[in-house]
Protein backbone atom coordinates (compact mmCIF):
# COMPACT_ATOMS: atom_id res chain seq x y z
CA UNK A 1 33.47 48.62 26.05
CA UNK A 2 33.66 44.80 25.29
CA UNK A 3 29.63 43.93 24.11
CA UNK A 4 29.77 40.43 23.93
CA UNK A 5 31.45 39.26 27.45
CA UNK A 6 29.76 38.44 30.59
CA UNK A 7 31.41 37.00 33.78
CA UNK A 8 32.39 38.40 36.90
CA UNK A 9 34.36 36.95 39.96
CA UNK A 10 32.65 36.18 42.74
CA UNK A 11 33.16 35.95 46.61
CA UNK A 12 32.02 34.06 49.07
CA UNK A 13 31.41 35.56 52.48
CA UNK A 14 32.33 32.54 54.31
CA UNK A 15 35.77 32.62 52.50
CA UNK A 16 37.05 31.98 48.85
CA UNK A 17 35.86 33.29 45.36
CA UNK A 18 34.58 31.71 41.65
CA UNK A 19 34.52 32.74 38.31
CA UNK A 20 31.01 33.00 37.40
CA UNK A 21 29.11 33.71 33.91
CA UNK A 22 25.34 34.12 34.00
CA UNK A 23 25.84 34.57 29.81
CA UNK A 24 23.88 37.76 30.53
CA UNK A 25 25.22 41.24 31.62
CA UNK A 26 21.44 41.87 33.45
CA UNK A 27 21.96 38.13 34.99
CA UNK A 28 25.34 38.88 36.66
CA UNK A 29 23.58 42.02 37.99
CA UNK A 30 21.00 40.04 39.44
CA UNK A 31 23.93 38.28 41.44
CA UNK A 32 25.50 41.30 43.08
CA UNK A 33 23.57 40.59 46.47
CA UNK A 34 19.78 40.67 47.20
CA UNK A 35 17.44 40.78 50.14
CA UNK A 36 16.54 38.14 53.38
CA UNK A 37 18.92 35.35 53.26
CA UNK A 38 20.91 37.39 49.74
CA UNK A 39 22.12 39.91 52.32
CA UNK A 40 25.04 38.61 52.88
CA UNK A 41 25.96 38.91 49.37
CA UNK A 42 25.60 42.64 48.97
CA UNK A 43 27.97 44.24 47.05
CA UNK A 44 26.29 47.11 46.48
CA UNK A 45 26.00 49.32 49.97
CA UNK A 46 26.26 53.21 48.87
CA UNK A 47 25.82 54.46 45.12
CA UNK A 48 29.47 54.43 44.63
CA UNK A 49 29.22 50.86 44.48
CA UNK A 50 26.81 50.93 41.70
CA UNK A 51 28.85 53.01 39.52
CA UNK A 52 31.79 50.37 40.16
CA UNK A 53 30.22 47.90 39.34
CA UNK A 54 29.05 49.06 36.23
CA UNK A 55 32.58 50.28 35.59
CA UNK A 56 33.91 47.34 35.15
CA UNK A 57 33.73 45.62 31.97
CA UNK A 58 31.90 44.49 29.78
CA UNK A 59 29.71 47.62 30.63
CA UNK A 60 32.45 49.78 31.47
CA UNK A 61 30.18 52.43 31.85
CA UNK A 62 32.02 55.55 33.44
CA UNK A 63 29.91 57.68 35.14
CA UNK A 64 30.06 61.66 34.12
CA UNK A 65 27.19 61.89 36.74
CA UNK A 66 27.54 60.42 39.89
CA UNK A 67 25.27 57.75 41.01
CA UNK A 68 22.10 59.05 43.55
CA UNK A 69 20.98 57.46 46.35
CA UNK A 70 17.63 57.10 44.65
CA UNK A 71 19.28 55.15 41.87
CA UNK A 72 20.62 52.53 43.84
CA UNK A 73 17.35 52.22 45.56
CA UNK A 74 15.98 51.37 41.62
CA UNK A 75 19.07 49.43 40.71
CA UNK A 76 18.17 47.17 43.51
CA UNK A 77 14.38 46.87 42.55
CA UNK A 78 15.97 46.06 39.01
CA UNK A 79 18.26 43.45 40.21
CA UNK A 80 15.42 41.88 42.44
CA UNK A 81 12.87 41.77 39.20
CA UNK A 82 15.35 40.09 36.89
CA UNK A 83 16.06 37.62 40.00
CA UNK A 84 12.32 37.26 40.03
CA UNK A 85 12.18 37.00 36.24
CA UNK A 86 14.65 34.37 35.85
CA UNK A 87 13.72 32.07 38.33
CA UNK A 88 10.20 31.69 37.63
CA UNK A 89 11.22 31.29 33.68
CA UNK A 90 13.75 28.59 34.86
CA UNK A 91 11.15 26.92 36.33
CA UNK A 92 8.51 27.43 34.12
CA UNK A 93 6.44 29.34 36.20
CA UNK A 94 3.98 32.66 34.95
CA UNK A 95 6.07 36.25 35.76
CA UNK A 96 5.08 37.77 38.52
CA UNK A 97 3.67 41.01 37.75
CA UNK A 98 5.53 42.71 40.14
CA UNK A 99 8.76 41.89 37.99
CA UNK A 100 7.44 42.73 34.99
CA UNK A 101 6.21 45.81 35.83
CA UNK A 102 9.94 46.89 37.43
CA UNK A 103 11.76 45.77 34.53
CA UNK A 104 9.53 47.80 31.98
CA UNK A 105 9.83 50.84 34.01
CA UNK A 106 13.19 50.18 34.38
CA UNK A 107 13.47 50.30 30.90
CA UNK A 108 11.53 53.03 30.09
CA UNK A 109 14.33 56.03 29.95
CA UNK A 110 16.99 56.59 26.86
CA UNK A 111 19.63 53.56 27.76
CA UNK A 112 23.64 54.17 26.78
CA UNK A 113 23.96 55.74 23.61
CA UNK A 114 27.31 53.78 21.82
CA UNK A 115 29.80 56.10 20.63
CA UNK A 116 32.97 55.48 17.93
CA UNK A 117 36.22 57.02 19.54
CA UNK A 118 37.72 59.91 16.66
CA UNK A 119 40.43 56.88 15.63
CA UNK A 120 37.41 54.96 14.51
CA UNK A 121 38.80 51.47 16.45
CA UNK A 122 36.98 51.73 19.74
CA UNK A 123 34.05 52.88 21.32
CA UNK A 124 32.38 53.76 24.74
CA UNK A 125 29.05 55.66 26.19
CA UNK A 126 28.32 58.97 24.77
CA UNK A 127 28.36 61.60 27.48
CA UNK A 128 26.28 62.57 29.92
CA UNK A 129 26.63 59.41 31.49
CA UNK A 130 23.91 58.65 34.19
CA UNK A 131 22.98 55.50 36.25
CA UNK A 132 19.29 55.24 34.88
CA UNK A 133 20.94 55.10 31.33
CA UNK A 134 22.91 52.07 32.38
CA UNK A 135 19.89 50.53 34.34
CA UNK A 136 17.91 50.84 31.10
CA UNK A 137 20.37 49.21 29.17
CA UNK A 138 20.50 46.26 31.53
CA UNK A 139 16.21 45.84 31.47
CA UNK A 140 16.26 46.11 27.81
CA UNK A 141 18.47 43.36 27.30
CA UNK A 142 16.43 41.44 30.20
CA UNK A 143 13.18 42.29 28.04
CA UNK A 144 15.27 41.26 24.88
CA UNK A 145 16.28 37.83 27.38
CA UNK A 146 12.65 36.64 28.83
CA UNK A 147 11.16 37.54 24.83
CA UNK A 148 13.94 35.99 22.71
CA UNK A 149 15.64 32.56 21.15
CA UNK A 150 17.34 31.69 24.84
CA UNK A 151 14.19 32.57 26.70
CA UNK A 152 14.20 28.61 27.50
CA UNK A 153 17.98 28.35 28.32
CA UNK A 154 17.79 30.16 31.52
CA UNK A 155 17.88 27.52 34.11
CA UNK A 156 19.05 27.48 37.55
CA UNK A 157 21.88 25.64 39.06
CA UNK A 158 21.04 21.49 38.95
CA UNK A 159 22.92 21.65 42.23
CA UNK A 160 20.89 21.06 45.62
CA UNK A 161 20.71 24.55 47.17
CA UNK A 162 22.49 26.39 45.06
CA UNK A 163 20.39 29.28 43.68
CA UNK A 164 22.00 30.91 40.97
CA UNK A 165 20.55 31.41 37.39
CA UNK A 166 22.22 31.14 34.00
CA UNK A 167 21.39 31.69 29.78
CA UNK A 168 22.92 28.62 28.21
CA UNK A 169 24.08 29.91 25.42
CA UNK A 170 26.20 26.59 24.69
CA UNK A 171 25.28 24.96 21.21
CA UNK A 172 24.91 21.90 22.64
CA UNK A 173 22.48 23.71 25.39
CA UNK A 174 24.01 21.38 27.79
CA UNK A 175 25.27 23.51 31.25
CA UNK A 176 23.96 22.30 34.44
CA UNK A 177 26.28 24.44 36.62
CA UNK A 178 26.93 27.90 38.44
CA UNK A 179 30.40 27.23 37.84
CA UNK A 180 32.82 23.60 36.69
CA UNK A 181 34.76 24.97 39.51
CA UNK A 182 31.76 25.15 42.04
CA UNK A 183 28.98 23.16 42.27
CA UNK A 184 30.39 20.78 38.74
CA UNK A 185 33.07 20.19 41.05
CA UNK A 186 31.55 19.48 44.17
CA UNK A 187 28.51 16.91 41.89
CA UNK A 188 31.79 15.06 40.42
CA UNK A 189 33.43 14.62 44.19
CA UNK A 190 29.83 13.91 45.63
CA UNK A 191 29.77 11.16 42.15
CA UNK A 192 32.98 9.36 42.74
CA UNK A 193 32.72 9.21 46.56
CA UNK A 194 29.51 7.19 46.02
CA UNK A 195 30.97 5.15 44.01
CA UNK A 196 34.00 4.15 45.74
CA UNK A 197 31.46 3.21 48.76
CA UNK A 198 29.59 0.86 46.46
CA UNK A 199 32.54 -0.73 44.93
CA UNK A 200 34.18 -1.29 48.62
């Protein structure tokens, strides 16, 4: 179990992949896929996608009770509400009620319960392990998000179409991008090929 690291790689339907951190573990949930226009993004088709994903660290959450069919249908309510959540807090907007109400009920059973490993070094998730336990843990820290110090760092991607939310938890509070590698790249091409055309 690694606490403080968030990240995951993701890939693009049409072809390639990026190293993205939301600076949130609930954030990069809210980027596994989605609904309408999202679809394409799904990663998460039958439960045993939700336990791999939450497998993997920083969660590293291994099931002892395999994922339901009626947990993935919450998980993806939870994902939509924080999508919900962050976007209107990037752009200043009120909640919508909707989202708040998901995320609290998300939240609402016991979360992981932290465990030390007999050698004292390392930890993980005391057993049973169950989906909703993981779910909670990801609205609490969404609750702990939208309430806290950083509530005004989320922000959405300065690039033009590009949806995706981020915490900037820089010092400087200074990130404008998904990813350097993405959109930061494709602003600094975009930059110099402008000016180029006004020098010539």
């Amino acid at each position: 179990m690694r606490a403080n690291a968030t990240g995951r790689m993701l890939y693009d339907p049409k072809g390639g992949s990026f190293w993205f951190d939301a600076g949130a573990v609930c954030l990069d949930f809210a980027h596994t896929g989605g609904e309408g226009r999202y679809a394409v993004f799904e990663i998460l088709h039958v439960p045993a996608d939700l336990g791999e994903w939450l497998a993997q660290p920083p969660l590293s959450v291994v099931m002892t009770v395999p994922v339901t069919a009626r947990e993935l249908t919450a998980a993806k309510a939870l994902r939509q509400a924080i999508w919900d959540a962050a976007h209107a807090r990037a752009a200043r907007r009120p909640l919508p009620a909707g989202a708040v109400a998901t995320i609290n009920q998300a939240s609402a059973p016991a979360p992981l319960v932290p465990e030390l490993a007999a050698d004292g070094t390392t930890a993980g998730w005391a057993p049973p392990v169950r989906a909703a336990q993981a779910l909670s843990t990801l609205a609490r820290e969404m609750i702990e998000l939208l309430s806290g110090p950083l509530s005004g760092r989320i922000r959405e991607c300065a690039s033009d179409g590009c949806p995706m939310v981020f915490v900037d938890s820089s010092r400087p509070g200074a990130r404008r991008w998904c990813a350097m590698e993405r959109c930061g790249n494709r602003h600094k091409l975009r930059a110099l090929r402008a000016r180029r055309a006004t020098n010539a």
